[in-house]
N, C-alpha and C. Protein backbone atom coordinates (compact mmCIF):
# COMPACT_ATOMS: atom_id res chain seq x y z
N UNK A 1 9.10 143.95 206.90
CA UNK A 1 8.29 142.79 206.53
C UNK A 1 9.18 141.61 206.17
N UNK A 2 9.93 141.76 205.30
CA UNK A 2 11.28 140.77 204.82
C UNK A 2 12.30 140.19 206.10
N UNK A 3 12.25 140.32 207.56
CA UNK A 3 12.85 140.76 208.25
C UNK A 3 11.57 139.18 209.19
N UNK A 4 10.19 139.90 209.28
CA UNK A 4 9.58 138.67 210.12
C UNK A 4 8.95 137.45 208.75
N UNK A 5 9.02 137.53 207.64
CA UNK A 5 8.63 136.28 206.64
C UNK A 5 10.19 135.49 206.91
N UNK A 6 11.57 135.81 206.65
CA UNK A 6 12.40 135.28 206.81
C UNK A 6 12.47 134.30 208.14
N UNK A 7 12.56 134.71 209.81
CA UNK A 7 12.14 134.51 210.64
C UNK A 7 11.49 133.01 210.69
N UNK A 8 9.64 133.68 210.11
CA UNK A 8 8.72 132.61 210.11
C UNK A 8 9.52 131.58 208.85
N UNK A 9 10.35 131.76 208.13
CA UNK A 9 10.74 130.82 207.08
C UNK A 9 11.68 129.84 207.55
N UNK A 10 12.03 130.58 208.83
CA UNK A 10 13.27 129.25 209.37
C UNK A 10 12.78 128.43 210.31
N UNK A 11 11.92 129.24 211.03
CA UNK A 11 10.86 128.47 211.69
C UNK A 11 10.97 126.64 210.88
N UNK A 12 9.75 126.98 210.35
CA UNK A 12 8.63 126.14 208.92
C UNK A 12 10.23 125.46 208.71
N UNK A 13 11.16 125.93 208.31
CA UNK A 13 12.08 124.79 207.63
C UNK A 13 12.91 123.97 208.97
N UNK A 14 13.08 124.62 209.99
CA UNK A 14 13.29 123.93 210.83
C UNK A 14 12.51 122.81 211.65
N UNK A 15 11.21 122.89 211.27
CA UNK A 15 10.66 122.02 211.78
C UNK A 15 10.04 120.98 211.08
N UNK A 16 10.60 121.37 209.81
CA UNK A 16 10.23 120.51 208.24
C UNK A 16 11.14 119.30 208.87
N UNK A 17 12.16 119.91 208.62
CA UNK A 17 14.16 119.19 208.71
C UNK A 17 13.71 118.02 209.99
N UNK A 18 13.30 118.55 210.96
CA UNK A 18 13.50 117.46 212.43
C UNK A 18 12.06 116.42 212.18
N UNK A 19 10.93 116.64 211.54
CA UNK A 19 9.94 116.10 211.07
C UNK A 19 10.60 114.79 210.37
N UNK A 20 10.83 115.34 209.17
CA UNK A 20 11.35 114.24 208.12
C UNK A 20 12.82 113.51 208.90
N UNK A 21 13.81 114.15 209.91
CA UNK A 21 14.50 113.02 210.04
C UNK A 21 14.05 111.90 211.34
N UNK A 22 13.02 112.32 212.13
CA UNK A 22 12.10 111.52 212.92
C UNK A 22 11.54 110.21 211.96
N UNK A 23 11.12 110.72 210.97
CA UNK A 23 10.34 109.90 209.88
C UNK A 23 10.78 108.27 210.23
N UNK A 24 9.95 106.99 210.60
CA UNK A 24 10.14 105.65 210.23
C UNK A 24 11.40 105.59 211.58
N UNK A 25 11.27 106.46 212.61
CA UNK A 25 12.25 106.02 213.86
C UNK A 25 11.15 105.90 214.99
N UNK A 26 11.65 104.77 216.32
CA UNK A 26 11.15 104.53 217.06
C UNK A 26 11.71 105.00 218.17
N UNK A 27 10.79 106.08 218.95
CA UNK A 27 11.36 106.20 220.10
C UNK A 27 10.99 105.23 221.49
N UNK A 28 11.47 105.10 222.37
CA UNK A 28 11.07 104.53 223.77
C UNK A 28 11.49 105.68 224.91
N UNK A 29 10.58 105.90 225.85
CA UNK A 29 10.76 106.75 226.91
C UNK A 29 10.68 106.14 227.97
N UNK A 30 11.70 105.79 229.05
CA UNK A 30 11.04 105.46 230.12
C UNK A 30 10.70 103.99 229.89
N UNK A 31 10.86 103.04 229.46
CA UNK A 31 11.09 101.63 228.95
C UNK A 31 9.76 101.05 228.45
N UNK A 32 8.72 101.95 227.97
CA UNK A 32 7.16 101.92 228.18
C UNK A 32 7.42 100.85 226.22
N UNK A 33 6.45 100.72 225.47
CA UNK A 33 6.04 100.33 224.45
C UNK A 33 7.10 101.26 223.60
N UNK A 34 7.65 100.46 222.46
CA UNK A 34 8.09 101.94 221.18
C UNK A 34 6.74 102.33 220.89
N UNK A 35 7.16 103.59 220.62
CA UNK A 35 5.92 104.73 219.84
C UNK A 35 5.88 104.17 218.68
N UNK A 36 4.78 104.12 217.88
CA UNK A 36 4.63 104.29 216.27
C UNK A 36 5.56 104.87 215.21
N UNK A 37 5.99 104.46 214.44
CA UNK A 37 6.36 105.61 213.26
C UNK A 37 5.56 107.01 213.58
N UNK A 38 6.84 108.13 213.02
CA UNK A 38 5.79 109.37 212.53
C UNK A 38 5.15 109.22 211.40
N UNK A 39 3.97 109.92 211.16
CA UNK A 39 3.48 109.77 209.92
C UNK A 39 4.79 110.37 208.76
N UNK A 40 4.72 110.66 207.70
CA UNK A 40 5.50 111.07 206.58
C UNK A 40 4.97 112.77 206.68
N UNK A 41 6.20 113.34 206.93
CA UNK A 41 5.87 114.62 206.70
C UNK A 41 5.00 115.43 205.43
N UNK A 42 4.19 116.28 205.98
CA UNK A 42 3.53 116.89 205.14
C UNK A 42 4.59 118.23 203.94
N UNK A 43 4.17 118.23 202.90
CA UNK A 43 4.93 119.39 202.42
C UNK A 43 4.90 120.30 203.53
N UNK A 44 6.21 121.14 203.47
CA UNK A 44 5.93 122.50 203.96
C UNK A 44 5.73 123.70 202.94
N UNK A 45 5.19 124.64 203.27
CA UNK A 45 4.74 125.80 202.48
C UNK A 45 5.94 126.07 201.71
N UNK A 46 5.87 126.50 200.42
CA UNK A 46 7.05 127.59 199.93
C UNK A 46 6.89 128.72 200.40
N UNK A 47 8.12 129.21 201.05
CA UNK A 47 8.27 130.63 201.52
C UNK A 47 9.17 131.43 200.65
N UNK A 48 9.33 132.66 200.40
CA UNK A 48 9.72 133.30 199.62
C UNK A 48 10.16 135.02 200.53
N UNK A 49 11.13 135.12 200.99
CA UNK A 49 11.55 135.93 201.48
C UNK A 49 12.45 137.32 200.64
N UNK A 50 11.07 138.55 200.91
CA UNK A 50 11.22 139.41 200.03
C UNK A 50 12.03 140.65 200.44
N UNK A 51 13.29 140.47 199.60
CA UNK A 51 14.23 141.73 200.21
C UNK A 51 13.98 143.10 199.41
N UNK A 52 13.85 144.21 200.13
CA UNK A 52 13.57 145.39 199.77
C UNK A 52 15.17 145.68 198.57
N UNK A 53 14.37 146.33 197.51
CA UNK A 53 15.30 146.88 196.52
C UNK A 53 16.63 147.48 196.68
N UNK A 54 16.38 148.02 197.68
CA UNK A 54 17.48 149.48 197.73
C UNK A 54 18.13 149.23 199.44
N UNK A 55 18.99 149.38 200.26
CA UNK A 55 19.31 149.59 202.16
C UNK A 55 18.35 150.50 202.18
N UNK A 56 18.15 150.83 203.19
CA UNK A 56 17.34 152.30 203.68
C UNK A 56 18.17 153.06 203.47
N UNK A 57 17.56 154.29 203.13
CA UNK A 57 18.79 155.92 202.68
C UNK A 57 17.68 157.10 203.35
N UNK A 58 18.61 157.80 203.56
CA UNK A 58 18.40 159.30 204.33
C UNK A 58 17.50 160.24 203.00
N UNK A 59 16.20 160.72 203.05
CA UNK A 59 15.99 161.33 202.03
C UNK A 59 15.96 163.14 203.06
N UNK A 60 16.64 164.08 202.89
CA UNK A 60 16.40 165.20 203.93
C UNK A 60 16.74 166.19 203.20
N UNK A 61 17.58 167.36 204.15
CA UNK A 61 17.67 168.49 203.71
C UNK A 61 19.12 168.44 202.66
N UNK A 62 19.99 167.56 203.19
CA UNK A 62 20.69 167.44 201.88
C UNK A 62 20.57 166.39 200.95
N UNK A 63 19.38 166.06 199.92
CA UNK A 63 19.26 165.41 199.75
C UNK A 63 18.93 163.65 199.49
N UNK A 64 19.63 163.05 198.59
CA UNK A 64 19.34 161.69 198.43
C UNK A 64 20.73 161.27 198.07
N UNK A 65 21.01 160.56 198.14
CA UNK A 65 22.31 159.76 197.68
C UNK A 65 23.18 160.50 196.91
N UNK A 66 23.23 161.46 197.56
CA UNK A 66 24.21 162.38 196.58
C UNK A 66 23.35 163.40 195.84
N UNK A 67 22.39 163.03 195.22
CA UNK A 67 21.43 163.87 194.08
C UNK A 67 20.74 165.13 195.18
N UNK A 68 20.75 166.19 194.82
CA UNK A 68 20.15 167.42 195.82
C UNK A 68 18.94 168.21 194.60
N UNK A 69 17.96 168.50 195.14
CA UNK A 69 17.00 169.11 194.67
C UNK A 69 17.22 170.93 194.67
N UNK A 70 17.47 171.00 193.32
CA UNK A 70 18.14 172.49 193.10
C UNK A 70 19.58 172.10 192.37
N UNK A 71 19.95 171.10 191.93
CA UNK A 71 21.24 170.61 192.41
C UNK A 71 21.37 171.11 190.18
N UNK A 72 22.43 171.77 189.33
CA UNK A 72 22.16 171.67 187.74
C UNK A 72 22.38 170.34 187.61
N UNK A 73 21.92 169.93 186.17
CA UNK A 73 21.84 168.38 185.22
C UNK A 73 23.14 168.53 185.18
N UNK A 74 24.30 169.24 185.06
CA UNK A 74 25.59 168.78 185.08
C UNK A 74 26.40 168.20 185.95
N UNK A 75 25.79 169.20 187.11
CA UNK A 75 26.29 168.15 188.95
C UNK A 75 25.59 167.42 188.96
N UNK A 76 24.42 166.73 188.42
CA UNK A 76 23.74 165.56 188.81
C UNK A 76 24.04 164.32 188.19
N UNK A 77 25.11 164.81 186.99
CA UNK A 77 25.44 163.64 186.29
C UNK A 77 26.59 163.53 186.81
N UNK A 78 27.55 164.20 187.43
CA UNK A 78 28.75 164.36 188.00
C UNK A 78 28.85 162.98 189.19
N UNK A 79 27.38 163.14 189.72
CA UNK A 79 27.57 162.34 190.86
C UNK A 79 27.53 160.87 190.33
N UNK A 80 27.08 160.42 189.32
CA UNK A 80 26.92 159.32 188.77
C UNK A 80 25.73 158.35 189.37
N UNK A 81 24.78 159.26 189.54
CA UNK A 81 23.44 158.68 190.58
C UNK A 81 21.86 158.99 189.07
N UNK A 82 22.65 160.09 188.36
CA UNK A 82 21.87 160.48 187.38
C UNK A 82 22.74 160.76 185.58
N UNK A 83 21.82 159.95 184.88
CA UNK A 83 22.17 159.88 183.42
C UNK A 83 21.29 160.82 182.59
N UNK A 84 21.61 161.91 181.89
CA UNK A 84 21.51 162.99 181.09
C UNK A 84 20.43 162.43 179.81
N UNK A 85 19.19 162.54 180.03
CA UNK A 85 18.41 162.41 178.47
C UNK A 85 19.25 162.53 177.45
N UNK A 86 19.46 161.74 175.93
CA UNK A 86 19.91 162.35 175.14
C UNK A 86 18.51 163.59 174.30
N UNK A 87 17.20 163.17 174.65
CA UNK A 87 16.51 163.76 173.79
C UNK A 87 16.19 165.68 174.26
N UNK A 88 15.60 165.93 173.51
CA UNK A 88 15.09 167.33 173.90
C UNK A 88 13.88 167.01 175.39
N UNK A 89 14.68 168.22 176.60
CA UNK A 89 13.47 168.34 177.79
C UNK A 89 12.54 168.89 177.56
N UNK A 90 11.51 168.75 178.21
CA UNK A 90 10.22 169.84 178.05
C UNK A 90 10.37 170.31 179.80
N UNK A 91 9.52 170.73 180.17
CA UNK A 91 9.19 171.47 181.45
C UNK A 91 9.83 170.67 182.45
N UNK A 92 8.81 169.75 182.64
CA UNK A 92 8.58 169.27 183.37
C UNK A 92 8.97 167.20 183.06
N UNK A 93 10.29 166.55 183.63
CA UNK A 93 10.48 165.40 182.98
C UNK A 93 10.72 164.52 184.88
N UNK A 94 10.59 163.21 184.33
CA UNK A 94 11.11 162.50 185.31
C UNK A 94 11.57 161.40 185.09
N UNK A 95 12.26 160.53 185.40
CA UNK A 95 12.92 159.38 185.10
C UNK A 95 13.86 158.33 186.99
N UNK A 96 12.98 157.64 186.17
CA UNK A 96 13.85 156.28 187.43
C UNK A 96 15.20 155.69 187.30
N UNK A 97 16.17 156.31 187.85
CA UNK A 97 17.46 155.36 187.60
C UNK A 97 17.52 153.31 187.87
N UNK A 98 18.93 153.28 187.54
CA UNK A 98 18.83 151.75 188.32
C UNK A 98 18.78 151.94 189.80
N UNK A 99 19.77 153.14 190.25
CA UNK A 99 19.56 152.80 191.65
C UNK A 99 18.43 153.15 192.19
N UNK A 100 17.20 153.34 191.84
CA UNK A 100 15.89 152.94 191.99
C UNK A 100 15.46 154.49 192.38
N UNK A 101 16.20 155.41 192.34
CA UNK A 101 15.82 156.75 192.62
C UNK A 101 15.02 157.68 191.17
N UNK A 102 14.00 158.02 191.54
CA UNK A 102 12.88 158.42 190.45
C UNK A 102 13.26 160.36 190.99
N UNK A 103 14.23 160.42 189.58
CA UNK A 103 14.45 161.88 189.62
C UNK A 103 13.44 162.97 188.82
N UNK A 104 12.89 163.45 189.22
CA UNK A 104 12.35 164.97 188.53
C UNK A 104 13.14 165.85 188.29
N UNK A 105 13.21 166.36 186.78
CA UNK A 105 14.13 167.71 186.45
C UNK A 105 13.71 168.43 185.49
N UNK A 106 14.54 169.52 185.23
CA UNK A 106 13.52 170.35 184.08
C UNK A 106 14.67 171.35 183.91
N UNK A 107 14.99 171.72 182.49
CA UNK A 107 16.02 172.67 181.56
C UNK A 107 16.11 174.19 182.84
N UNK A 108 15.42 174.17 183.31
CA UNK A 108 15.45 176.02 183.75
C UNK A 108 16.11 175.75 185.18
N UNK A 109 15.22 174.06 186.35
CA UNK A 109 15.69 174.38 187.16
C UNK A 109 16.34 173.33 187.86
N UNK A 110 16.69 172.69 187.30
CA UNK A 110 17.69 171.12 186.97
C UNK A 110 17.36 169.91 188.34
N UNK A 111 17.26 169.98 189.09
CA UNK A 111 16.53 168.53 189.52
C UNK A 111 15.94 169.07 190.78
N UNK A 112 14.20 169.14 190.29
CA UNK A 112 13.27 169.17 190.77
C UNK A 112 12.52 168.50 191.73
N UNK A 113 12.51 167.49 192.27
CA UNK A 113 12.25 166.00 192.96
C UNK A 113 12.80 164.74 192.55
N UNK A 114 12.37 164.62 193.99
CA UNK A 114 13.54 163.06 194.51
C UNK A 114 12.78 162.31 195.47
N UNK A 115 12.52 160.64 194.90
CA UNK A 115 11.90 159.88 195.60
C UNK A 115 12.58 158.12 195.22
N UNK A 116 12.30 157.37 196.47
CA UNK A 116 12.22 156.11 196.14
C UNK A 116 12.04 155.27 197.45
N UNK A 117 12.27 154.02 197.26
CA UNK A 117 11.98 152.80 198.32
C UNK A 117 12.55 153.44 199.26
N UNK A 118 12.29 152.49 200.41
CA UNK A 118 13.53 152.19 201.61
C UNK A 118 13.82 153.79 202.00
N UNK A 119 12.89 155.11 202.25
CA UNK A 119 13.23 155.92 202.75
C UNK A 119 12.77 156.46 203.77
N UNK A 120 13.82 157.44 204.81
CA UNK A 120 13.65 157.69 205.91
C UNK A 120 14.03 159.18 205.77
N UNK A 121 13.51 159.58 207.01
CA UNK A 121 13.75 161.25 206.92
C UNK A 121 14.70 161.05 208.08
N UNK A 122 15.56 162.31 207.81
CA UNK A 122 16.50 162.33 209.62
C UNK A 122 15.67 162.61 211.02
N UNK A 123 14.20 162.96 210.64
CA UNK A 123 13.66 162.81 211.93
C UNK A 123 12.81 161.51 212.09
N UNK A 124 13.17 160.45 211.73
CA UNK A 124 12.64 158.96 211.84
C UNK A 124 11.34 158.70 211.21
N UNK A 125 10.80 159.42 209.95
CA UNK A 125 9.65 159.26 209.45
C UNK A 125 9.57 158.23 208.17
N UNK A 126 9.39 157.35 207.66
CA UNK A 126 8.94 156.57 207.00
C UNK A 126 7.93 155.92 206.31
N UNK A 127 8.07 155.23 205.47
CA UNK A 127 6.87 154.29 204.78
C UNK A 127 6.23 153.30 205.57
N UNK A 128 4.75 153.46 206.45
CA UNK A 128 3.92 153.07 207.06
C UNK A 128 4.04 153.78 208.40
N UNK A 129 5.00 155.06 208.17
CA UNK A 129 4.53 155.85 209.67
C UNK A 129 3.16 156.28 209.46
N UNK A 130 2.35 157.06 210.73
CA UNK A 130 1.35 156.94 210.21
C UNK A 130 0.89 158.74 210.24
N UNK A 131 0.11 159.46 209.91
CA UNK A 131 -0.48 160.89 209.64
C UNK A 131 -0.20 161.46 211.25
N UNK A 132 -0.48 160.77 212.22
CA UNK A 132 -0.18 161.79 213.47
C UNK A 132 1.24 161.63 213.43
N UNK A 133 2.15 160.59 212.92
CA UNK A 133 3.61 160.79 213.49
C UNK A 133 4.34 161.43 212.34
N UNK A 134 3.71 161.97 210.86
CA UNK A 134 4.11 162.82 210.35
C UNK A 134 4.03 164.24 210.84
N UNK A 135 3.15 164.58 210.89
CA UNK A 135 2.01 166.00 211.57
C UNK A 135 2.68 166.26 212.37
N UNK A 136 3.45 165.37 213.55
CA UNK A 136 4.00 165.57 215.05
C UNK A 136 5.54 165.52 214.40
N UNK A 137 6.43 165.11 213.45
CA UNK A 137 7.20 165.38 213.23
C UNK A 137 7.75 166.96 212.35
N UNK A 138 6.33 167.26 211.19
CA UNK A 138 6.35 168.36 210.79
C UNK A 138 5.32 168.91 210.66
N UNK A 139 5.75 169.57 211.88
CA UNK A 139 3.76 170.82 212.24
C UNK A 139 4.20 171.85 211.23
N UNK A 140 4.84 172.17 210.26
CA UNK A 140 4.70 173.39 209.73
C UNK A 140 4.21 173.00 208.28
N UNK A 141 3.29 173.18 207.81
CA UNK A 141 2.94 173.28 206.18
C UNK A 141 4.22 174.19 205.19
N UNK A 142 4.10 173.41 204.28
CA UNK A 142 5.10 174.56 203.27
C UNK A 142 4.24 175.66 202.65
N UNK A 143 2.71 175.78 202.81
CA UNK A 143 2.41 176.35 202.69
C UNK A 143 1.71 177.21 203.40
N UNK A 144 1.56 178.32 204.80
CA UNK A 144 1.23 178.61 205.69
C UNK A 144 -0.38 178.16 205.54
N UNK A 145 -1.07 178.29 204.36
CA UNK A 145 -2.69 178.58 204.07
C UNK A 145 -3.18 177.09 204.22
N UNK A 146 -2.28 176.23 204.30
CA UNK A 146 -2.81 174.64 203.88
C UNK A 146 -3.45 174.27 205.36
N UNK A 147 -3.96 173.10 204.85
CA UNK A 147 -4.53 172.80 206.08
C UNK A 147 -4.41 170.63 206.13
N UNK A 148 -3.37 170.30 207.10
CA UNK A 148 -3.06 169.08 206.63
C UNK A 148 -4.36 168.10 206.70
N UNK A 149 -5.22 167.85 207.23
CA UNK A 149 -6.23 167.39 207.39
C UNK A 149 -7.12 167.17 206.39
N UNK A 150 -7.42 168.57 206.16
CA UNK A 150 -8.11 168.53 204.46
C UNK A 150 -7.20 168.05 203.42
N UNK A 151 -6.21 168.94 203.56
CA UNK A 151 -5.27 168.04 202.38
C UNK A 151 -5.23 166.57 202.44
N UNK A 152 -5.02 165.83 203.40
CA UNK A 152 -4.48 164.55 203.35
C UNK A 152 -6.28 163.32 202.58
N UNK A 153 -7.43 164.32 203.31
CA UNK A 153 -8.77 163.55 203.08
C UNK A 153 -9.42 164.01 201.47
N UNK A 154 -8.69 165.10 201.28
CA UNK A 154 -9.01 165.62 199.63
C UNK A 154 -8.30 164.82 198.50
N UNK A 155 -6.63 165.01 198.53
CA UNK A 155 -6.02 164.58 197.74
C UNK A 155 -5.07 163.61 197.72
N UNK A 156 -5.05 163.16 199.57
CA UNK A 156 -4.03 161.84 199.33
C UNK A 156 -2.69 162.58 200.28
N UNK A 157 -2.68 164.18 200.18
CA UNK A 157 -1.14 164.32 200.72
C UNK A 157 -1.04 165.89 201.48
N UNK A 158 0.21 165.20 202.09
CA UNK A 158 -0.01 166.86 202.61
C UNK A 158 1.98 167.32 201.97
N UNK A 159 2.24 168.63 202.40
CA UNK A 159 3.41 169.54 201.98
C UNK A 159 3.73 170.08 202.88
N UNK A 160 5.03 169.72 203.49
CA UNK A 160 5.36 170.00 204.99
C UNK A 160 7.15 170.99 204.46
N UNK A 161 6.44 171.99 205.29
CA UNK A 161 8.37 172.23 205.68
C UNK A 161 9.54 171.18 205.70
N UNK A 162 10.63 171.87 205.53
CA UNK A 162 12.20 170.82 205.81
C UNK A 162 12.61 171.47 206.17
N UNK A 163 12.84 171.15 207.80
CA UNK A 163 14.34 171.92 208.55
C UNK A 163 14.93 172.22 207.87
N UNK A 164 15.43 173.52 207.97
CA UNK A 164 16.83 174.17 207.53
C UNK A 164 16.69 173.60 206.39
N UNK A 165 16.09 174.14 205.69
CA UNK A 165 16.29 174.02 204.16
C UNK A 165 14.88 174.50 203.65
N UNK A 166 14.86 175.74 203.60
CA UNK A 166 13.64 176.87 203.21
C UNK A 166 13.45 176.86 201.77
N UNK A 167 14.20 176.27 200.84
CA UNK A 167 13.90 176.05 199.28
C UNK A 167 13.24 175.01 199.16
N UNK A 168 12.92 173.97 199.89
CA UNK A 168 12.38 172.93 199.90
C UNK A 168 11.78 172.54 200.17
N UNK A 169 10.62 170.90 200.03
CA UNK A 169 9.59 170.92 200.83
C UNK A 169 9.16 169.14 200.99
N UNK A 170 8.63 168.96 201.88
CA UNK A 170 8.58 167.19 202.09
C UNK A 170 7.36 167.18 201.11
N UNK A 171 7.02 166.00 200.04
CA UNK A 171 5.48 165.42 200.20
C UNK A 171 5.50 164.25 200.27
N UNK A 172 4.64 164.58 201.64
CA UNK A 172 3.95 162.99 202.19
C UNK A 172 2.14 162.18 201.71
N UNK A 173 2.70 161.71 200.71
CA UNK A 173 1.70 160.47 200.14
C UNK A 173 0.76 159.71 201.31
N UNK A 174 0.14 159.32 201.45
CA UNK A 174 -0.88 158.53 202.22
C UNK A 174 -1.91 157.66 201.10
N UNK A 175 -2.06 156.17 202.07
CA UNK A 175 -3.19 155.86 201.68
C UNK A 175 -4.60 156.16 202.01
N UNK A 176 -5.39 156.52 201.43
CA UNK A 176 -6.29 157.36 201.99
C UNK A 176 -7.92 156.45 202.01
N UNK A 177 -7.96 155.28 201.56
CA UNK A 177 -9.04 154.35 201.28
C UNK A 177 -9.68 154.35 202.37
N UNK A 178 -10.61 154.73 202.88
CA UNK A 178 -11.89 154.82 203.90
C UNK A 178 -11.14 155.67 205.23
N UNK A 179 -10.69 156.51 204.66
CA UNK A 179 -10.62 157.51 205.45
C UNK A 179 -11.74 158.59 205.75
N UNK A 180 -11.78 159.24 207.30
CA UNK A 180 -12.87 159.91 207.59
C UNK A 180 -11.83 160.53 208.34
N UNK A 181 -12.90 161.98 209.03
CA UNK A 181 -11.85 162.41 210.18
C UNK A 181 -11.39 162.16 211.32
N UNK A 182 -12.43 161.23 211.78
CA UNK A 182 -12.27 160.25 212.58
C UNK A 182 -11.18 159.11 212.81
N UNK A 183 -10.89 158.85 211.41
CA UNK A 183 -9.51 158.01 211.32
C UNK A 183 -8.69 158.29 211.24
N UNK A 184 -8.76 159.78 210.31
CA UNK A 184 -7.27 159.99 209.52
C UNK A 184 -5.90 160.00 210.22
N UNK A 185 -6.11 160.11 211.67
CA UNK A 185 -4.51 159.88 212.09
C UNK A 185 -4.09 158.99 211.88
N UNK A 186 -4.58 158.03 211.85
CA UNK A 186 -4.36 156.21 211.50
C UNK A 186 -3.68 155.92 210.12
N UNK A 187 -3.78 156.90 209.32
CA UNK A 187 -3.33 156.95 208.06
C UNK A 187 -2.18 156.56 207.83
N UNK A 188 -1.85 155.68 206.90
CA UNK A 188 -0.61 154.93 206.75
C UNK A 188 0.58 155.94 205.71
N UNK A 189 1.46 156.39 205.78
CA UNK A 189 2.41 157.06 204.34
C UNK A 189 2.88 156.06 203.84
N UNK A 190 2.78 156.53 202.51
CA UNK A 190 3.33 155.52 201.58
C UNK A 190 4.53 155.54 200.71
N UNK A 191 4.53 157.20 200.40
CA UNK A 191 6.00 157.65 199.90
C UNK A 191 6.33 158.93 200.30
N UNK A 192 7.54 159.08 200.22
CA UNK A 192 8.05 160.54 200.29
C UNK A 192 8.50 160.87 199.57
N UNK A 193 8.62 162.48 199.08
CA UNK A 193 9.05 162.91 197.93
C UNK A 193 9.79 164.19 198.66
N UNK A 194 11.08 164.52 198.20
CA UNK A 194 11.70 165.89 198.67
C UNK A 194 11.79 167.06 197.26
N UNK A 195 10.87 168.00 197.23
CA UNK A 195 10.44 168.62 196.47
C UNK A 195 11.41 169.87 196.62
N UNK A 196 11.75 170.63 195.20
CA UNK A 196 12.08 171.94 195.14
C UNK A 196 11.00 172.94 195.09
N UNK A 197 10.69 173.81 196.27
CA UNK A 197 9.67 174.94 196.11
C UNK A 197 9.62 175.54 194.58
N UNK A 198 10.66 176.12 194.52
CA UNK A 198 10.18 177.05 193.30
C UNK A 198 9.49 176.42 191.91
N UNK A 199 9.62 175.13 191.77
CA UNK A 199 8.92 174.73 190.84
C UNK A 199 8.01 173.36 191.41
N UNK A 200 6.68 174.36 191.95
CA UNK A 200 5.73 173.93 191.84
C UNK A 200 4.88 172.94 190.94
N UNK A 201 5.21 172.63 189.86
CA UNK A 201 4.11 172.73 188.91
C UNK A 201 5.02 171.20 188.33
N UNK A 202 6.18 170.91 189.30
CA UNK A 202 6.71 169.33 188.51
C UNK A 202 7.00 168.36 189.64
């Protein structure tokens, strides 16, 4: 998006720039009458060109920027991607670094999920791919019994396998606002999350 507003922003200022220096000049073409003044340029719009937080990063089977799901709170602070609560954990905790990565962890099984902006899977899946080009990237549920369809029109998401990496599991977020079954391939993702199986429940 930041990529075509920029674009349309040079546009608009480029044609601001040649507007205003036309301004109060007379042309002649062809030896006919001078033309009129231009009128006085109109404001141009403020444009505001919005750069995404973070580059794009690989979220997959080995992780996120270093941080791996399964990975203890001691290697995760090692990497310097994650800072150690000073307070007492309970189960289930999560926290957003600066570098914009929203870690899940918990005392028993040390970093539980991993999500943020600007992410891509190594098989080209992303934020505004849409429910068939997830589905067609990962036909396998992490859970054999699931059913992505219902899942995605019930609760918003479905839980897909990760290549080569059987401890783990994708969840893919969707917007789900007037969805039917009729639409749902059309379905936009909105985030991804790379989940540790064994703890379900964070």
């Amino acid at each position: 998006m930041g990529s075509g507003i920029g674009r349309t922003a040079g546009i608009a200022a480029g044609a601001a720039a040649l507007t205003s220096a036309l301004a109060g000049c007379t042309i002649t073409i062809g030896g006919g009458h001078p033309a009129p003044a231009a009128e006085p340029a109109s404001p141009s719009p403020a444009w505001r060109v919005v750069e995404p937080s973070s580059p794009p990063r690989e979220i997959g089977p080995k992780g996120l920027a270093g941080l791996d799901v399964g990975m203890t709170l001691d290697k995760a602070v090692a990497t310097g991607q994650f800072e150690r609560p000073t307070h007492t954990l309970s189960a289930c905790n999560s926290d957003t670094g600066l570098n914009g990565i929203t870690v899940g962890f918990s005392p028993k099984y040390g970093i539980t999920s991993l999500t943020g902006e600007n992410l891509h899977t190594p098989e080209g899946i992303t934020a505004g791919s849409t429910y068939t080009e997830v589905t067609r990237a990962y036909p396998k549920p992490a859970d054999a019994a699931s059913a992505y369809e219902e899942d995605v029109l019930l609760f918003g998401d479905i839980w897909a396998s990760v290549p080569g990496r059987p401890d783990a599991e994708y969840v893919f977020v969707f917007g789900r606002q007037g969805l039917d079954r009729a639409t749902v391939g059309r379905a936009k993702l909105l985030y991804i999350m790379l989940k540790l199986r064994a703890e379900v429940n964070c």
